[in-house]
Protein backbone atom coordinates (compact mmCIF):
# COMPACT_ATOMS: atom_id res chain seq x y z
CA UNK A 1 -3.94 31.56 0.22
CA UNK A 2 -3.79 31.30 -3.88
CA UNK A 3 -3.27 28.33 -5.60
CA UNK A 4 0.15 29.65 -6.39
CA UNK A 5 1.67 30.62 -3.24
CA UNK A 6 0.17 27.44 -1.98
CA UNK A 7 2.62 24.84 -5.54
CA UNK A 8 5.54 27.38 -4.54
CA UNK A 9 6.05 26.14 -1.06
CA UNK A 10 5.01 22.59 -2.05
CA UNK A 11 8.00 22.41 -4.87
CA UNK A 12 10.11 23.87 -2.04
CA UNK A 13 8.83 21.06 0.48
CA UNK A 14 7.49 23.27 2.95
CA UNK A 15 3.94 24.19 3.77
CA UNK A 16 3.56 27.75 3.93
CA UNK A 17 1.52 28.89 7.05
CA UNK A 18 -1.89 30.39 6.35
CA UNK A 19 -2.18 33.70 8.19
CA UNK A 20 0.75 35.59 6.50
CA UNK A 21 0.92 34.47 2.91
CA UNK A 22 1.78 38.27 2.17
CA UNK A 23 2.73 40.99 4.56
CA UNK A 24 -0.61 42.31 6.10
CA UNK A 25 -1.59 46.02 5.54
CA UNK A 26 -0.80 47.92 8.27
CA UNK A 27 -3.15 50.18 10.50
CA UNK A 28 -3.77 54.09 9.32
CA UNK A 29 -0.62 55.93 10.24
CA UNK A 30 0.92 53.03 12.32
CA UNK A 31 3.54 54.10 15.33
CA UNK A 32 6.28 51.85 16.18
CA UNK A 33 5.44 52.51 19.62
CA UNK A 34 2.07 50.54 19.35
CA UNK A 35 3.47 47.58 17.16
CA UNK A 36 3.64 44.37 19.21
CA UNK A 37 7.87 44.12 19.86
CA UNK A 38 10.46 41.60 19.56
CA UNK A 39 14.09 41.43 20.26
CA UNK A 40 16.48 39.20 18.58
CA UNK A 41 20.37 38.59 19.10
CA UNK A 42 21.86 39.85 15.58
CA UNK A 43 22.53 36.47 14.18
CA UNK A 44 20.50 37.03 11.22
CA UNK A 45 20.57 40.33 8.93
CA UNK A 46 18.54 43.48 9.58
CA UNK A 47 14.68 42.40 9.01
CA UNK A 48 13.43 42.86 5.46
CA UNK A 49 11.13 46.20 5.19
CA UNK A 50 12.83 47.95 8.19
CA UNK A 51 12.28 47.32 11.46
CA UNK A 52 9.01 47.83 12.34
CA UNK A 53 7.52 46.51 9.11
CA UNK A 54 4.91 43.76 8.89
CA UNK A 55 3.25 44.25 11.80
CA UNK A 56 5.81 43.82 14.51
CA UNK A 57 8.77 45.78 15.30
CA UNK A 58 12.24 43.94 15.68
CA UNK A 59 15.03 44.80 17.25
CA UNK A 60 18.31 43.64 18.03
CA UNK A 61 20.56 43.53 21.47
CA UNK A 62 23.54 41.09 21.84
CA UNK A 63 22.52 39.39 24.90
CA UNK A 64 18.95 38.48 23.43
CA UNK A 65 17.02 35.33 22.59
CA UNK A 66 19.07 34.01 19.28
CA UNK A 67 16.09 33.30 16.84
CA UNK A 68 18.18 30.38 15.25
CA UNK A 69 17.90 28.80 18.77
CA UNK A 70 14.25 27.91 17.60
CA UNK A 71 15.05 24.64 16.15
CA UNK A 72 11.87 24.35 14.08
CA UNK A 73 12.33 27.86 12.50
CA UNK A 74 16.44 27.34 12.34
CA UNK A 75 15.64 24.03 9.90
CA UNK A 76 13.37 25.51 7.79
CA UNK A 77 15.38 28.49 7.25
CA UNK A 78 18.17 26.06 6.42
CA UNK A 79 16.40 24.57 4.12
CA UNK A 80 15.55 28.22 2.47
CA UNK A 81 18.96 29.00 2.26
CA UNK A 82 20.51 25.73 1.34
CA UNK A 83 18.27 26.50 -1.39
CA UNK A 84 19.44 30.01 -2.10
CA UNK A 85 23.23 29.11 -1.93
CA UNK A 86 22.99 26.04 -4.34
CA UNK A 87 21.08 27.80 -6.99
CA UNK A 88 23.95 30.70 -6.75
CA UNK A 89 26.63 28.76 -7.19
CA UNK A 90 25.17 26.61 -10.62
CA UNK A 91 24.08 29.82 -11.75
CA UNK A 92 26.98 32.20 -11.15
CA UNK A 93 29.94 29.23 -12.34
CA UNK A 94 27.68 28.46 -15.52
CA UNK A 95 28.30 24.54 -13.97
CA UNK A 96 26.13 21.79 -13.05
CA UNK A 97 27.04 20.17 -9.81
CA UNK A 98 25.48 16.75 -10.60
CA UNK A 99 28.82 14.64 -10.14
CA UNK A 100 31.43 17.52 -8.67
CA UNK A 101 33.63 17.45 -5.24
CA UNK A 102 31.82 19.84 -3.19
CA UNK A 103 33.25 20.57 0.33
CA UNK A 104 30.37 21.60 3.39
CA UNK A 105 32.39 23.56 5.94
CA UNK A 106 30.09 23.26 9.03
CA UNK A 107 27.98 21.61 11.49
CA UNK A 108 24.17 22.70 11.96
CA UNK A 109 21.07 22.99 10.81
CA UNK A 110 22.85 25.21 7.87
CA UNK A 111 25.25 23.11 6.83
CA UNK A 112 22.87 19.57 7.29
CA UNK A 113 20.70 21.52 4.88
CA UNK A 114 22.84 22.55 2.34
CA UNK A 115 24.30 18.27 2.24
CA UNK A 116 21.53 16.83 1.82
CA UNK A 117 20.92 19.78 -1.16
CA UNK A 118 23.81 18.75 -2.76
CA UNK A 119 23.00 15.17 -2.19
CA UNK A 120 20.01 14.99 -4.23
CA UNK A 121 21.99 16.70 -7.03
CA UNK A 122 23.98 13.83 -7.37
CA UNK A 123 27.32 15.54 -5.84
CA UNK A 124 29.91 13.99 -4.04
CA UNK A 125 29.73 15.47 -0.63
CA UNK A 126 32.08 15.66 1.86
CA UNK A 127 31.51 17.27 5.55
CA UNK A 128 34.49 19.29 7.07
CA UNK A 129 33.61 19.38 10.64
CA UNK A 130 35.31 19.12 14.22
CA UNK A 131 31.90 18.02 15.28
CA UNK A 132 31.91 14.82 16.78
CA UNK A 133 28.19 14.25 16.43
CA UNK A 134 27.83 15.95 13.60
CA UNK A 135 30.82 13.93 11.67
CA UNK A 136 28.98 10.85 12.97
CA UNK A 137 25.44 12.17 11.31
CA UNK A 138 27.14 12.58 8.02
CA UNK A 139 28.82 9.25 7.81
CA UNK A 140 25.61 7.49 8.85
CA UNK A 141 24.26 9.20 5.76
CA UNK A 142 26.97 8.14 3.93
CA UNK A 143 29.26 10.91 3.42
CA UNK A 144 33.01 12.23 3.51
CA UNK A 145 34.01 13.54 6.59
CA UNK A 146 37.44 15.52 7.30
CA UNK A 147 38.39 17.67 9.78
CA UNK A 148 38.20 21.54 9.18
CA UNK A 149 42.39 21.45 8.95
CA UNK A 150 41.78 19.18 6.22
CA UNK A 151 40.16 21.15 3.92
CA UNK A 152 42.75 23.22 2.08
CA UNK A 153 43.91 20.01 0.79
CA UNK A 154 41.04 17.80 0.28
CA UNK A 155 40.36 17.73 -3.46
CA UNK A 156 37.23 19.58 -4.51
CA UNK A 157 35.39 21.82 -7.04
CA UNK A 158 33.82 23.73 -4.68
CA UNK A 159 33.20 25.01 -1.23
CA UNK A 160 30.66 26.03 1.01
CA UNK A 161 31.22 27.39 4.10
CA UNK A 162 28.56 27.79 6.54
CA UNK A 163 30.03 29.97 9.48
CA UNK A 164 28.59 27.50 11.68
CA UNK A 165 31.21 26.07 14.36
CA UNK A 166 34.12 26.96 12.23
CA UNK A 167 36.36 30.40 12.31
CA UNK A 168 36.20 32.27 8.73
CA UNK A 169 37.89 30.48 6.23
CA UNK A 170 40.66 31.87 3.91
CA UNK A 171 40.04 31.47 0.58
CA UNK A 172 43.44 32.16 -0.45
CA UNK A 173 44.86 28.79 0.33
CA UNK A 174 42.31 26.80 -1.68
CA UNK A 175 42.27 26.26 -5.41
CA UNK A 176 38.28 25.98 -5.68
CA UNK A 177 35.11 28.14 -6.22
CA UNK A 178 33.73 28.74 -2.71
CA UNK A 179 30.87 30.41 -1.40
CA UNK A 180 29.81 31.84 1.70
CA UNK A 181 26.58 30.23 3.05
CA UNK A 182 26.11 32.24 6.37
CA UNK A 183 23.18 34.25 7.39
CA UNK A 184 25.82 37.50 8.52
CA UNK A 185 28.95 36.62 6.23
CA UNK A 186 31.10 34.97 8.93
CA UNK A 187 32.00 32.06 6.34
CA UNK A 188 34.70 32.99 4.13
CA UNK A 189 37.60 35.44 5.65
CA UNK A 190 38.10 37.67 2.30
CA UNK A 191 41.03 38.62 0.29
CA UNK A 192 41.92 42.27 0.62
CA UNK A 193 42.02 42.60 -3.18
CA UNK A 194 40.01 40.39 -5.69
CA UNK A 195 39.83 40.29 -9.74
CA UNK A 196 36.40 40.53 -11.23
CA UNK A 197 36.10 37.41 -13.28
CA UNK A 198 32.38 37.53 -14.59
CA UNK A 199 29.25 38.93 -12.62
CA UNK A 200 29.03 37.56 -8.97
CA UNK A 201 32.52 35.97 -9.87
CA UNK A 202 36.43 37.27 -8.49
CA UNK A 203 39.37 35.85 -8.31
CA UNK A 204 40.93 34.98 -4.99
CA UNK A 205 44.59 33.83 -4.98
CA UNK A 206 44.61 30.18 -6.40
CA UNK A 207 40.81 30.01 -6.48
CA UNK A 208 37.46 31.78 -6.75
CA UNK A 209 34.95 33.54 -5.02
CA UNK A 210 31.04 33.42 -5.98
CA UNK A 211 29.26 36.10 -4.50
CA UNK A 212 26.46 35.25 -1.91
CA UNK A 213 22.48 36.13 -2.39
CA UNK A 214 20.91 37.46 0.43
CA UNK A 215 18.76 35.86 3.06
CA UNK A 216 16.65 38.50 2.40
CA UNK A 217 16.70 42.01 0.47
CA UNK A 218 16.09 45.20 2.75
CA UNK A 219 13.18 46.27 -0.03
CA UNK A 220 10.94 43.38 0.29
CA UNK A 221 9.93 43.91 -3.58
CA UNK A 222 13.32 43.04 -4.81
CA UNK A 223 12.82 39.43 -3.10
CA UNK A 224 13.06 36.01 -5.03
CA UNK A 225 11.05 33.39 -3.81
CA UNK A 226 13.16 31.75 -1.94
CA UNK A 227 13.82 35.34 -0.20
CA UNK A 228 10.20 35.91 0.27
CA UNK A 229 9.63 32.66 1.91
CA UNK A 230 12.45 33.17 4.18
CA UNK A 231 11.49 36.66 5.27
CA UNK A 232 8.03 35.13 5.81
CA UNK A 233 8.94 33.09 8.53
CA UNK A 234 11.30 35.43 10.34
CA UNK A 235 8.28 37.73 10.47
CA UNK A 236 5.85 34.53 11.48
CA UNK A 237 8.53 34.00 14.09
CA UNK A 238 8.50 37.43 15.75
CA UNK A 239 5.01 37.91 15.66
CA UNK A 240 4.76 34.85 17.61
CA UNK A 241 7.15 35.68 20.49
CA UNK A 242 6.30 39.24 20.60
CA UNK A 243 3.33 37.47 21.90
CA UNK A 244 4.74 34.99 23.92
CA UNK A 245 8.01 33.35 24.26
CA UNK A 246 6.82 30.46 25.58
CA UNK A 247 6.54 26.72 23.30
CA UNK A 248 8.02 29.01 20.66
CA UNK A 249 9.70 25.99 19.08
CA UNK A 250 6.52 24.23 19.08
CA UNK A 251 4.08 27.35 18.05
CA UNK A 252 6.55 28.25 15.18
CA UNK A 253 6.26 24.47 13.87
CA UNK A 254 2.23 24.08 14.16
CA UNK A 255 1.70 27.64 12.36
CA UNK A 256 4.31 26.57 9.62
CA UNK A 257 2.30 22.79 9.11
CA UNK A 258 -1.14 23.80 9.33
């Protein structure tokens, strides 16, 4: 691993694992066929570089292991998108968030993430959940907590809506910037017409609408960091239950630390 792959995870706070810094070169004239397979429930996109790129070919059937059941791979991932979504919405409003309302629509390992994010921007967070655990979590780490009925008019510069344990939200009724957070765009229920404000920017009713990065790009050379590192451990994660499924959670989480 370089010296530079090696400070890039480190700023990020995660250890990259060692065997698949960069996607391996494939065989001569690879078939599909011979790849090692894995099949996924499609709670995350399409995997970056097609499906059978990287060494192992993915697919997707609907009553399939969810990879975000893998607790280990579902935090870090958080963490990469948390990340991701944060960055976006600075960028893309031209604002800093140090000291703004923000509103986390959510409870999981998505919406935990993108918190404690926010958090150590100085924000003002507050949790919209129906969660009883999860509302408990986020007082004990001292922050706002309102139901999700609450959150069309709960003061705030901002919103982030996870899509996880909540229905889509509609923008329309709230008079902030919000952004869609979700791995498959379940987050935010769109308006059926939207003004262009600025780039990555429309207008939606009484508030706005900052348009979401992906988790990953389908050409893996148009990745960010962040996007790299993220596609990196969905492939990490296949590879290791197209071998075997079982101690996934733990095998994911040893390979990611060592």
């Amino acid at each position: 691993m370089t010296g530079r792959f090696r400070a890039d995870w480190r700023r990020s706070g995660v250890r990259l694992y060692r065997r698949a810094v960069r996607p391996e070169p494939a065989a001569p004239n690879p078939g599909a066929d011979d790849l090692p397979a894995c099949v996924w429930a499609p709670t995350l996109p399409p995997p970056p570089g097609g499906p059978a790129a990287n060494g192992v070919r993915v697919t997707s059937a609907a009553d399939a292991a969810d990879p975000l059941s893998v607790a280990s791979f579902a935090d870090l991932l958080g963490h990469l998108r948390a990340q991701q979504i944060v960055r976006a919405l600075s960028a893309r409003t031209n604002r800093v968030l140090a000291g703004t309302r923000v509103t986390v629509l959510g409870a999981g390992p998505l919406a935990g993430a993108v918190a404690e994010v926010l958090d150590r921007l100085g924000a003002r967070v507050t949790v919209a959940t129906d969660d009883a655990p999860a509302a408990l979590g986020a007082r004990i780490r001292g922050r706002a907590v309102i139901g999700t009925d609450a959150v069309a008019t709960t003061p705030a510069e901002h919103l982030v809506a996870t899509g996880e344990g909540h229905a889509p939200f509609d923008v329309a009724t709230l008079a902030a910037t919000a952004i869609d957070a979700s791995y498959t765009g379940t987050g935010l229920r769109l308006p059926a017409a939207a003004e262009p404000v600025r780039e990555g920017v429309v207008r939606a009713g009484a508030g706005w609408i900052v348009e979401s990065p992906d988790v990953w790009p389908a050409d893996p050379a148009d990745a960010t960091g962040l996007q790299r590192r993220a596609a990196e451990a969905f492939t990490l994660l296949s590879r290791l239950a197209a071998a075997s499924a079982d101690d996934l959670d733990a095998r994911f989480a040893r390979e990611v630390s060592a």
